[in-house]
Protein backbone atom coordinates (compact mmCIF):
# COMPACT_ATOMS: atom_id res chain seq x y z
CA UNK A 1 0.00 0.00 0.00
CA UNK A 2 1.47 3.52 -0.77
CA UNK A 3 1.91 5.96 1.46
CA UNK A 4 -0.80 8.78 1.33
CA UNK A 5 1.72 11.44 2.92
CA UNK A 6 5.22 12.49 3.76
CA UNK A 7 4.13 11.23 7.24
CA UNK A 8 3.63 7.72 6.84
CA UNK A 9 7.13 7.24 5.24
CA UNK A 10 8.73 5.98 8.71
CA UNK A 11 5.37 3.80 9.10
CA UNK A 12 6.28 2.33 5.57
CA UNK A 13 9.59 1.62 6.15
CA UNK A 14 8.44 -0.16 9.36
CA UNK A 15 5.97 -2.18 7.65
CA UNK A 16 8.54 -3.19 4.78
CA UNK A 17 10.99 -4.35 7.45
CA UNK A 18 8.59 -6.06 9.26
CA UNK A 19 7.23 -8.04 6.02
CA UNK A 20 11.46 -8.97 5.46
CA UNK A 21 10.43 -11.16 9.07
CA UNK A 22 7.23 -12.63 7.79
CA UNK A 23 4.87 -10.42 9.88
CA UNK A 24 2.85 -8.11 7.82
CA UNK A 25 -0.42 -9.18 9.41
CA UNK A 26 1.27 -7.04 12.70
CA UNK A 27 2.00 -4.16 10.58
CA UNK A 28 -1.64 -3.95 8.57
CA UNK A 29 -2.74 -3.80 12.36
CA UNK A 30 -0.48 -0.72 13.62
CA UNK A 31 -1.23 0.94 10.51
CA UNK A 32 -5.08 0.55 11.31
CA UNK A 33 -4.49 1.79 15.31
CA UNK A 34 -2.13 4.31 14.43
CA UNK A 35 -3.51 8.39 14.74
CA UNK A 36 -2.03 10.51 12.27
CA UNK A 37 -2.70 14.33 13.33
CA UNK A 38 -1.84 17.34 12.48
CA UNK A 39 1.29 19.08 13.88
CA UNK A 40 1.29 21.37 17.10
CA UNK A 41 -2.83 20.35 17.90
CA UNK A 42 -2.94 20.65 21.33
CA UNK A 43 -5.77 18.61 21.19
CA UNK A 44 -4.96 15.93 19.38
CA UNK A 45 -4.47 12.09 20.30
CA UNK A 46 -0.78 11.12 20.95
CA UNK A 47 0.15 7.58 20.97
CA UNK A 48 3.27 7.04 23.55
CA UNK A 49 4.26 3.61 24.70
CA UNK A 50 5.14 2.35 28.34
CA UNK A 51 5.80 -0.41 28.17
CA UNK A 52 3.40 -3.35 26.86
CA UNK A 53 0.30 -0.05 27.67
CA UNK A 54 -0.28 2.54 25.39
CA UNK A 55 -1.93 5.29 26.85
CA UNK A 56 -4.05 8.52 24.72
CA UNK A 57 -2.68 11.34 26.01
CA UNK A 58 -4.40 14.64 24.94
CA UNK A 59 -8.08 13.38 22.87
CA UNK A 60 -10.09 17.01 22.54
CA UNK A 61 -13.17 16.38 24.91
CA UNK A 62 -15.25 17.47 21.97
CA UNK A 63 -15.25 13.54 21.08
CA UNK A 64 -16.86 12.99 24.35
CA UNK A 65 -20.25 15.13 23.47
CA UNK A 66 -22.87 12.50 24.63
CA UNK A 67 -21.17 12.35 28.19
CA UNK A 68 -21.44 16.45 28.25
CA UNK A 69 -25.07 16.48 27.11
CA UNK A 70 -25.75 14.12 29.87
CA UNK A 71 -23.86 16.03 32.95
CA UNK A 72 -25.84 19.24 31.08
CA UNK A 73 -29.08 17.28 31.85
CA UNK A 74 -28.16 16.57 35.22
CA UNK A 75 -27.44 20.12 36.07
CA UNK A 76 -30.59 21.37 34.57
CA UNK A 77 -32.22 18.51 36.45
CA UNK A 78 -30.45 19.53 40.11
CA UNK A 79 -31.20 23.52 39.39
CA UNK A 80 -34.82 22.00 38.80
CA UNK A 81 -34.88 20.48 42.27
CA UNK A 82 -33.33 23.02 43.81
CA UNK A 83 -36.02 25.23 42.70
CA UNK A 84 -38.65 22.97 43.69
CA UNK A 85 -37.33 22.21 47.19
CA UNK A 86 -36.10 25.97 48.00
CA UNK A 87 -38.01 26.04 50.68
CA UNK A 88 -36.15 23.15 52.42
CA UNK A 89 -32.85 24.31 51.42
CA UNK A 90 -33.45 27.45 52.70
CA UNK A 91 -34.19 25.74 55.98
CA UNK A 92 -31.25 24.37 55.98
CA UNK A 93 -29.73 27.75 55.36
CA UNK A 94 -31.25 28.95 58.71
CA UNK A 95 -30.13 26.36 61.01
CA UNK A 96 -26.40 27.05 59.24
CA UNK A 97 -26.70 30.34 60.04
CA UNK A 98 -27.99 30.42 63.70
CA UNK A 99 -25.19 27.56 64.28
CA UNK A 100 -22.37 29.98 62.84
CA UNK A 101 -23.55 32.79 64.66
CA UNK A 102 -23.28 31.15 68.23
CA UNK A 103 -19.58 30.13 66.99
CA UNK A 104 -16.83 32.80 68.71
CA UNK A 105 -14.36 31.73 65.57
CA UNK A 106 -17.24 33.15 63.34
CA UNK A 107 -17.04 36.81 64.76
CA UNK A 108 -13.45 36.87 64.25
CA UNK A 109 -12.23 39.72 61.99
CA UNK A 110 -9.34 36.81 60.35
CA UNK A 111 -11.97 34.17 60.31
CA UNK A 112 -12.55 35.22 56.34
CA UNK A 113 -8.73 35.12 55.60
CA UNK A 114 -7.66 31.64 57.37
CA UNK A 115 -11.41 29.91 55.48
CA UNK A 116 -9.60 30.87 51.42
CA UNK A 117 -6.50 29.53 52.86
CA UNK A 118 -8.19 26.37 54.16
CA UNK A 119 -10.54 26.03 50.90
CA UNK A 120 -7.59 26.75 48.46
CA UNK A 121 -5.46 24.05 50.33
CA UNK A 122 -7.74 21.57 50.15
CA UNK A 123 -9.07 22.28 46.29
CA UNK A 124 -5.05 22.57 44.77
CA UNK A 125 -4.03 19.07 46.76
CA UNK A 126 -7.04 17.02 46.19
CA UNK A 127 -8.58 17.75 43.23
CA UNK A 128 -5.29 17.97 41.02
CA UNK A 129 -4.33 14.77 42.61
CA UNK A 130 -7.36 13.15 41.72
CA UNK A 131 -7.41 13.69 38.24
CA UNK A 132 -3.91 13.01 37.93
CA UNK A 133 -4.39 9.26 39.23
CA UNK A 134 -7.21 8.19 37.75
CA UNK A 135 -6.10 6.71 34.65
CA UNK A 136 -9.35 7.08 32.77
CA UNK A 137 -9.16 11.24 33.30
CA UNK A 138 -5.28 11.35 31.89
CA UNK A 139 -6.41 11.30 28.09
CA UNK A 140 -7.92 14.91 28.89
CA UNK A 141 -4.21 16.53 29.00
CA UNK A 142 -4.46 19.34 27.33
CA UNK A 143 -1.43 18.55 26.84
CA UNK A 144 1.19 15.41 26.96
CA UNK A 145 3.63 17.15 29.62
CA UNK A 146 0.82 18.29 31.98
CA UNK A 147 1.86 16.63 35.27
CA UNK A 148 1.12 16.66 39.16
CA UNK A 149 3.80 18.32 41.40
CA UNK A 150 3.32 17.38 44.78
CA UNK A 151 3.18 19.94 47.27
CA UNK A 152 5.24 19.99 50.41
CA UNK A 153 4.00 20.77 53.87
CA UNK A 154 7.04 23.33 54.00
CA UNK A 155 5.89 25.18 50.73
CA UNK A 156 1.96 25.13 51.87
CA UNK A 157 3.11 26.74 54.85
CA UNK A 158 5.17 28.94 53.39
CA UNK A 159 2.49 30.27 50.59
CA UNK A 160 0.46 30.42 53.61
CA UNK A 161 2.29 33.03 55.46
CA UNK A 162 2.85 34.98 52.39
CA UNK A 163 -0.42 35.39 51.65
CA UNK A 164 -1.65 35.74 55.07
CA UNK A 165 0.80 38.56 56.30
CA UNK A 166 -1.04 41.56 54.40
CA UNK A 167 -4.05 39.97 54.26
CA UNK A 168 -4.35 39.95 58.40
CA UNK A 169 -3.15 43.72 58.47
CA UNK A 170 -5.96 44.88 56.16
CA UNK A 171 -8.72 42.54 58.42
CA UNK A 172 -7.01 44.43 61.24
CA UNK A 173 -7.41 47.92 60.28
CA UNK A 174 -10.58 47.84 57.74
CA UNK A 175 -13.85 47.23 59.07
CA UNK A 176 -16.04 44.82 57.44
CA UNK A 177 -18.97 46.24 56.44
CA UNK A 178 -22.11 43.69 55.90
CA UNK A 179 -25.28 44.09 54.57
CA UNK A 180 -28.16 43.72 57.30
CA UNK A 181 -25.56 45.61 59.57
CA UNK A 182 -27.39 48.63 61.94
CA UNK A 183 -25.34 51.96 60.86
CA UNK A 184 -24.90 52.75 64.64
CA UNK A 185 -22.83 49.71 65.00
CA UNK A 186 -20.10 50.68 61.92
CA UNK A 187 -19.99 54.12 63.31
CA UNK A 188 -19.32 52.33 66.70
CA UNK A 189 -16.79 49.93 64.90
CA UNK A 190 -15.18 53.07 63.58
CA UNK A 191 -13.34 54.22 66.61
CA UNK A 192 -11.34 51.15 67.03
CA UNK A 193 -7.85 51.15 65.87
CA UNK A 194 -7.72 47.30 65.45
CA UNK A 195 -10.68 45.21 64.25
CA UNK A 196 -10.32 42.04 66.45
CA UNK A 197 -14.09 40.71 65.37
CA UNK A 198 -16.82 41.43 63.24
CA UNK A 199 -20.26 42.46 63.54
CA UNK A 200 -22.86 40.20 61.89
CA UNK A 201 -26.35 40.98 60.48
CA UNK A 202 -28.81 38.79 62.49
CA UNK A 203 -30.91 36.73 59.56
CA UNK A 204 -29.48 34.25 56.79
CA UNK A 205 -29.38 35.11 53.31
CA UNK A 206 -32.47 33.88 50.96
CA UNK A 207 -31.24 30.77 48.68
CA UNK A 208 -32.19 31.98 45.53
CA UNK A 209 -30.21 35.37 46.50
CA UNK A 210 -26.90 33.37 47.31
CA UNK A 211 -27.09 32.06 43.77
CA UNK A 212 -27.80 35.27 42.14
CA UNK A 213 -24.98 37.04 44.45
CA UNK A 214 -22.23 34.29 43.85
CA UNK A 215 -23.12 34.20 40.21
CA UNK A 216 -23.29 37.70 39.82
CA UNK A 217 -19.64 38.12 41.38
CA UNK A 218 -18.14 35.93 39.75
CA UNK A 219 -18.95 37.69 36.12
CA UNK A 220 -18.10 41.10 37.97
CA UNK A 221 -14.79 39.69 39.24
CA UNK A 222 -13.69 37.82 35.19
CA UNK A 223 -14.61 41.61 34.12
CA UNK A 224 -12.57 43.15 36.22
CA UNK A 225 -9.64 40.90 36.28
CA UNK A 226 -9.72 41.33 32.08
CA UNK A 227 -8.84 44.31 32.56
CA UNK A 228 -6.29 44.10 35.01
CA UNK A 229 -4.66 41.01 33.07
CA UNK A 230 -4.52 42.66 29.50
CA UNK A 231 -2.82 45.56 31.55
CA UNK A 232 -0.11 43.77 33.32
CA UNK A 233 0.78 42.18 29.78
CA UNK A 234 0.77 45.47 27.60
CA UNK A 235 2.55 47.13 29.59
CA UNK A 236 6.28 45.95 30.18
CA UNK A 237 7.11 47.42 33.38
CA UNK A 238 3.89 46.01 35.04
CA UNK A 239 4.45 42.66 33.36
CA UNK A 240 8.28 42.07 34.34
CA UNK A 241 7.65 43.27 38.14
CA UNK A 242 4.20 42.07 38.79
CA UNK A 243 2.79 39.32 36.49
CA UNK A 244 6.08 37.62 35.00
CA UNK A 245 6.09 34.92 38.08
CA UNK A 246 3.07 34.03 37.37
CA UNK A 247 4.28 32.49 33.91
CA UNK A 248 7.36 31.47 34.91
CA UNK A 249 7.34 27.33 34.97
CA UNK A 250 7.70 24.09 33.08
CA UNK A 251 4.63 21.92 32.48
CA UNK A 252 1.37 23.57 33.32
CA UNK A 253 -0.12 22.45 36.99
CA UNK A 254 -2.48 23.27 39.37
CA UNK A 255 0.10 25.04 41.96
CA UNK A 256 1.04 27.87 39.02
CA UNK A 257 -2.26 29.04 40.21
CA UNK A 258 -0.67 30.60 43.20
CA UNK A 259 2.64 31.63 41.57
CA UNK A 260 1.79 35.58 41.69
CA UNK A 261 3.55 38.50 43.07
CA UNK A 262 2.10 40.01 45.98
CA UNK A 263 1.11 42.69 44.53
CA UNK A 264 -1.16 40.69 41.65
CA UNK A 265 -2.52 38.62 44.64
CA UNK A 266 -3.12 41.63 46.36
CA UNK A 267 -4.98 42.93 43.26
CA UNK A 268 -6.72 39.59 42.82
CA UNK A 269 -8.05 39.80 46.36
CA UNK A 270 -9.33 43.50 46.37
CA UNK A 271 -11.26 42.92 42.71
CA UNK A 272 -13.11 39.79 44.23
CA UNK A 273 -13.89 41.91 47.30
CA UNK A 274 -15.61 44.62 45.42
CA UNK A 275 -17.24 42.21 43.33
CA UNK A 276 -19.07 40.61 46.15
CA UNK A 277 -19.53 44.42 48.07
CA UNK A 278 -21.31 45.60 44.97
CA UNK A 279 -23.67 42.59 45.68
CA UNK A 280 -23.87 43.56 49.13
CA UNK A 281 -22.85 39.82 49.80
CA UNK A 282 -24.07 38.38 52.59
CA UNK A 283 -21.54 36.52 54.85
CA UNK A 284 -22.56 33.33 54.18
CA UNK A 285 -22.88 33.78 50.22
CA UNK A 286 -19.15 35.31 50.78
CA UNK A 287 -18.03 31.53 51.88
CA UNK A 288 -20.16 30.08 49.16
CA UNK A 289 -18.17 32.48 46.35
CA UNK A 290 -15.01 31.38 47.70
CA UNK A 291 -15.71 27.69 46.98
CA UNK A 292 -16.72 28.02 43.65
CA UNK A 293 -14.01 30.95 42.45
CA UNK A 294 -11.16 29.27 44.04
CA UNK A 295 -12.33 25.73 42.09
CA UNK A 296 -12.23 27.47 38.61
CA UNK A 297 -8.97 29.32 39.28
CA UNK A 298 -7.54 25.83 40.33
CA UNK A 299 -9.49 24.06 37.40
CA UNK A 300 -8.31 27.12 34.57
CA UNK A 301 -4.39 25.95 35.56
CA UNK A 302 -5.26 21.94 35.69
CA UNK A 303 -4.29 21.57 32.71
CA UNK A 304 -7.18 18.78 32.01
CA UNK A 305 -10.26 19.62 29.27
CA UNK A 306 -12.49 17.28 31.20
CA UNK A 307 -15.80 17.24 29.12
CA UNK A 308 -18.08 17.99 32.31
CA UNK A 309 -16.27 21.08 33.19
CA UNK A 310 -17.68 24.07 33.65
CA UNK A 311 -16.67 25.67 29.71
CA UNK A 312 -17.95 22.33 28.51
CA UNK A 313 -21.55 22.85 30.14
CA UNK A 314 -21.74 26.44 29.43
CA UNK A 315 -23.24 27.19 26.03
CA UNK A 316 -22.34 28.58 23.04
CA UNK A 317 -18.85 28.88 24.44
CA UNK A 318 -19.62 31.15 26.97
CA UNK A 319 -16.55 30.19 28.94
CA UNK A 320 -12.82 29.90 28.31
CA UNK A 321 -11.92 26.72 30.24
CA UNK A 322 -8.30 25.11 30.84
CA UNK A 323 -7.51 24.75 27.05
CA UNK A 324 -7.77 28.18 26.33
CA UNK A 325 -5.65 29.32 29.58
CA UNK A 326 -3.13 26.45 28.32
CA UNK A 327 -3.07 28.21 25.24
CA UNK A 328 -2.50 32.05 27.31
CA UNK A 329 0.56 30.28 29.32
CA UNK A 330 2.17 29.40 26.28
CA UNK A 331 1.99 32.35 23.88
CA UNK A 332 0.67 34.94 26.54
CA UNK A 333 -0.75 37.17 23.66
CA UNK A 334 -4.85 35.79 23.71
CA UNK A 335 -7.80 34.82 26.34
CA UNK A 336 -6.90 36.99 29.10
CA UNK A 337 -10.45 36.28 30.64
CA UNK A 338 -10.44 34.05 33.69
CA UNK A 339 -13.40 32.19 33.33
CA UNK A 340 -16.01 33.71 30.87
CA UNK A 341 -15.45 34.36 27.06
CA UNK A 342 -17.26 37.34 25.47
CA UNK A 343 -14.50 40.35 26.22
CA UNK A 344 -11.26 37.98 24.87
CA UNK A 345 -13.89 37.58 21.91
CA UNK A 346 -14.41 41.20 21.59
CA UNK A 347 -11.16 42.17 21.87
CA UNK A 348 -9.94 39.78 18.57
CA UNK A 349 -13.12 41.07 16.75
CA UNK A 350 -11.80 44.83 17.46
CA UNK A 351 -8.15 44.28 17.32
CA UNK A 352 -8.70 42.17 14.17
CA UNK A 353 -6.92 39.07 15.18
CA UNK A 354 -7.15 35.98 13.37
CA UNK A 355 -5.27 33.75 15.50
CA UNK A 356 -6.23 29.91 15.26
CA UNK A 357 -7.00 27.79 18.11
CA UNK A 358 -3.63 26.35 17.23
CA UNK A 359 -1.20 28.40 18.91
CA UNK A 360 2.12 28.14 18.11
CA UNK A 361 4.64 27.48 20.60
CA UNK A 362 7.52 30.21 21.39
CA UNK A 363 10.68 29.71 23.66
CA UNK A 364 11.04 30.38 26.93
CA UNK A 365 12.77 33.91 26.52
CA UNK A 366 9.84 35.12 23.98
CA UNK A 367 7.25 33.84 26.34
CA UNK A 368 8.17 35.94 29.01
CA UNK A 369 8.17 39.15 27.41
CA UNK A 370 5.29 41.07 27.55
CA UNK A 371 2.91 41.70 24.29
């Protein structure tokens, strides 16, 4: 059989040595296995052999459409019965909420601060982890050199204090100002030099509220963050002293997620605040929003294109997702967006950019320059 491209020459030439031995029958069979793709797909299927297993690193999740029209179901089908039984949830809400408030640890003006550190901790270990060893998830790679680093107690400790140092000197000397809240008691607040606790309003949020509010803050927050990422990369003194770190590394993994300057953390931290103030958040949808922002910062640096995450449920494309971010840590010139879509879509339309999907790969020294 001729070859139908340049490609299959080395196949050829394997198949013509292995009919010299009297085993073309083996060949005919590679031949039929064997995925030819196009060059520098970061989606493609890579054959690599360990062993007597060959595992598909990399298949797009768009060949796995059934499985995300069924988890789309299912969410439509949980939203349903979360509308349905609102009243119960929001039952549970209550007793939550009277529980908390009888807690000392729940006044506490840090109590906010030491939660994201817990929440973060325990999404970046487990979740990476998880979808590292489970075989079946590893032919999701965006790409083949995704990996796991482990984390060290020594290093979570040490990101720890880093980002709790400022963060414990602003609880200290801003007062946290809550919907629900009497006025007399912020003007009472007001006089102290040092915040040691917080005051509280007295009833729980309403469910369908929380939703709206953690939704809602988390399109304010991708917004804002846009702009504040398409900044720090047009502009080379902001890029080289505040958001180079942050693309400094090998293979992509979940801990680059926490590779920022203080000053970009610091940044990070203040837009997600205002996002949830211009909600008037309640505390309780404040914990909630930390949850589900911290999981799609962790997810957006996974490095996996799972096909029931988030970008895959969301219509129309509505949201970047992992491979997209991949695609940002590599050429750092598209999808600045940290979750949604629409503004990275805008900005190509107005800028007139016709970059393919495709991106092509640049060295280390032309990645970290700003563009």
């Amino acid at each position: 059989m001729a070859p139908t491209s340049v490609k299959d020459w080395p196949l050829l030439q394997s198949c013509l040595h292995e009919d010299m031995i009297g085993t073309i029958s083996t060949c005919q069979r590679k031949r039929g296995t064997q995925s030819i793709q196009p060059v520098g797909d970061p989606l493609v299927s890579i054959q690599k052999s360990n062993g007597s297993k060959t595992e598909a690193v990399g298949v797009s999740a768009d060949s796995y459409k059934k499985e995300t029209q069924i988890f789309r179901v299912l969410i439509v089908v949980l939203a349903s019965v979360c509308v349905f039984y609102k009243e119960h949830i929001q039952d549970c809400i209550n007793v939550l909420w009277d529980y908390l408030r009888l807690q000392p640890f729940f006044y506490s003006a840090y109590f906010e601060s030491v939660y994201v550190t817990l929440v973060y901790a325990a999404i970046v270990i487990f979740y990476p982890y998880t979808m590292h060893f489970v075989s079946f998830l590893r032919k999701f790679k965006v790409k083949e050199d995704v990996t796991y680093v482990h984390i060290t107690l020594n290093r979570i400790l040490k990101e720890s204090i880093m980002y709790l140092t400022p963060v414990f000197f602003a609880d200290a000397i801003i007062q946290k100002k809550y919907s629900g809240v009497p006025v007399e008691e912020w003007a009472r607040r007001s006089k102290q030099w040092i915040q040691t606790t917080r005051a509280l309003p007295e009833e729980p949020p309403n469910f369908l509220t929380l939703c709206v509010h953690v939704a809602g803050s988390v399109v304010v927050f991708d917004a804002l963050f846009f702009l504040l990422h398409f900044t720090l990369h047009k502009n080379a003194f902001l890029y080289r002293h505040v958001h180079a770190l942050h693309h400094q590394h090998g293979a992509m993994h979940a801990h680059v997620t926490n590779q920022l300057t203080v000053f970009e953390r610091g940044a990070i931290v203040v837009a997600a605040n205002y996002s949830l103030k211009l909600f008037g958040a309640h505390p309780l949808t404040r914990l909630a929003f930390v949850v589900v922002f911290l999981w799609l910062l962790v997810d957006n640096h996974t490095g996996y294109d799972l096909p029931w995450s988030p970008h895959r449920l969301a219509p129309a494309g509505l949201m970047g997702g992992p491979a997209k971010h991949h695609a940002h840590h590599i050429n750092g010139a598209r999808h600045y967006q940290p979750f949604l879509n629409y503004l990275d879509v805008c900005l190509e339309k107005w800028s007139g950019q016709g970059c393919s999907e495709n991106s092509v790969e640049k060295s280390d020294d032309e990645r970290n320059e700003p563009k």
